[in-house]
Protein backbone atom coordinates (compact mmCIF):
# COMPACT_ATOMS: atom_id res chain seq x y z
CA UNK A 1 34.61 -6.26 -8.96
CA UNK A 2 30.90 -6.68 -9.35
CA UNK A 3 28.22 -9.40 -8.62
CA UNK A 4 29.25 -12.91 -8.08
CA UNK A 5 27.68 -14.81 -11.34
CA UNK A 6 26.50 -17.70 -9.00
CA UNK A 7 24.44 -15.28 -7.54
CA UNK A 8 22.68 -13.75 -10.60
CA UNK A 9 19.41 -15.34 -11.22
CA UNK A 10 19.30 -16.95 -14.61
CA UNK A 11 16.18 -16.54 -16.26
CA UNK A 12 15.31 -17.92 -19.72
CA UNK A 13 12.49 -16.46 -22.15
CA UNK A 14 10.94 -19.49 -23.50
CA UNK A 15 8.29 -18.89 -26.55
CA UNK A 16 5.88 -22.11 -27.00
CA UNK A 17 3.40 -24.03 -29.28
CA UNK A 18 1.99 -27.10 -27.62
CA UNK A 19 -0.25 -29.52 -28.64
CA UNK A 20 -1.15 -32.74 -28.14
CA UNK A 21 0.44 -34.36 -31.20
CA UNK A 22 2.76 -33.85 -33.62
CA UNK A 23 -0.24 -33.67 -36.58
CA UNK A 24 -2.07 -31.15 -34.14
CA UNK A 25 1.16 -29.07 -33.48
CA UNK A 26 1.94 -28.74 -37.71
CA UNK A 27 -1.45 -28.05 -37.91
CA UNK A 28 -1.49 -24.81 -35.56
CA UNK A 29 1.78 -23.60 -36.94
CA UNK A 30 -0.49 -22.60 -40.19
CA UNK A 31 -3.35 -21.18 -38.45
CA UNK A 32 -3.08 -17.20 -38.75
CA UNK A 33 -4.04 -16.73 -34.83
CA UNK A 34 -0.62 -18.66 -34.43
CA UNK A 35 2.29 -16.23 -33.97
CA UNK A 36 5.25 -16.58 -36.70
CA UNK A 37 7.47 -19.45 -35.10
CA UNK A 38 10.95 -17.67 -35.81
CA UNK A 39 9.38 -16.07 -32.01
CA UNK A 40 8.45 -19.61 -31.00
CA UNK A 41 11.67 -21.97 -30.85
CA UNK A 42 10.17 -24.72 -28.62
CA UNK A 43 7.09 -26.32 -30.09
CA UNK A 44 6.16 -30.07 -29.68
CA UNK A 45 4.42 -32.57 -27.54
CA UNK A 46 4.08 -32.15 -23.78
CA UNK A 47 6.68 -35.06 -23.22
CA UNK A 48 8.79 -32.88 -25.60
CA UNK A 49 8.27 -29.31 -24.23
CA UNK A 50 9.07 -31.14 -21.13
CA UNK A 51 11.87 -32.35 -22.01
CA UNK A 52 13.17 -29.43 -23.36
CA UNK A 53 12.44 -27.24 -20.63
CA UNK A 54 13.87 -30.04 -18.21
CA UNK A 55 17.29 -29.64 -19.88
CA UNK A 56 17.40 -25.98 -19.65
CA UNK A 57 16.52 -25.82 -16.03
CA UNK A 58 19.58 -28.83 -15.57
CA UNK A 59 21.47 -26.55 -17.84
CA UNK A 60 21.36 -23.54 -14.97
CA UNK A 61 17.92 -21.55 -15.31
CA UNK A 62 16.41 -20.70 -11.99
CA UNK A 63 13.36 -19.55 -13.83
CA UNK A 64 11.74 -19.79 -17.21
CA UNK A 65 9.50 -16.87 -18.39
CA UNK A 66 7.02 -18.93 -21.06
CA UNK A 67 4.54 -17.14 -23.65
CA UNK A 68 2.41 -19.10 -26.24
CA UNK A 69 2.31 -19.08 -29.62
CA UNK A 70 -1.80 -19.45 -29.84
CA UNK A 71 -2.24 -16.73 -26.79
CA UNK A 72 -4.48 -14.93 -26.10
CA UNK A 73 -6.37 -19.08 -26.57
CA UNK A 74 -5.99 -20.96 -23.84
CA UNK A 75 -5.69 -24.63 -25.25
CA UNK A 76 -1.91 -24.16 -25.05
CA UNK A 77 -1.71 -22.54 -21.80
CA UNK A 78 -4.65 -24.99 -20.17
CA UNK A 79 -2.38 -28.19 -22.12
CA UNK A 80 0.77 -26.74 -20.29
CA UNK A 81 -0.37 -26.71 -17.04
CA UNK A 82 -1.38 -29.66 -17.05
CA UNK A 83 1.23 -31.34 -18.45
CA UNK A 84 4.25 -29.74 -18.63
CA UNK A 85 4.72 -27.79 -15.33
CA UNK A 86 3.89 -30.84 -12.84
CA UNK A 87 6.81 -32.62 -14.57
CA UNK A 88 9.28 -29.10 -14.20
């Protein structure tokens, strides 16, 4: 009875801080704009928010729903899109 699980659309909330470098990314994690990181679990390097994200999408995610820990800024959302999501 009910929905086939293969059918349900698995969709993972995915809280960020991205920077260019590890220095840069310890850096932010102080700044007060920055939100508290126990609501941001991934934050790194674009080759290591990519390859984070690229194991949960191998892991069974159809879709990842992202937010960023330095919004409403866009130097994490600009760095992301450029170097994260052609690699997803």
């Amino acid at each position: 009875m009910g929905r086939d699980y293969d059918q349900i659309e698995q969709v993972v909330r995915v809280g960020i801080l991205i920077a260019e470098t590890e220095r840069d990314v310890e850096r932010l994690r102080t700044e007060p704009f920055v939100r508290p990181m126990a609501d941001i679990p991934l934050a790194g390097t674009p080759a290591q928010v990519t390859g984070t994200l690229q194991r949960i999408v191998r892991q069974g995610a159809d879709r990842l729903t992202v937010n960023f820990a330095d919004a409403p800024r866009p130097d994490g959302t600009l760095l992301f899109a450029e170097t994260v999501l052609p690699n997803l």
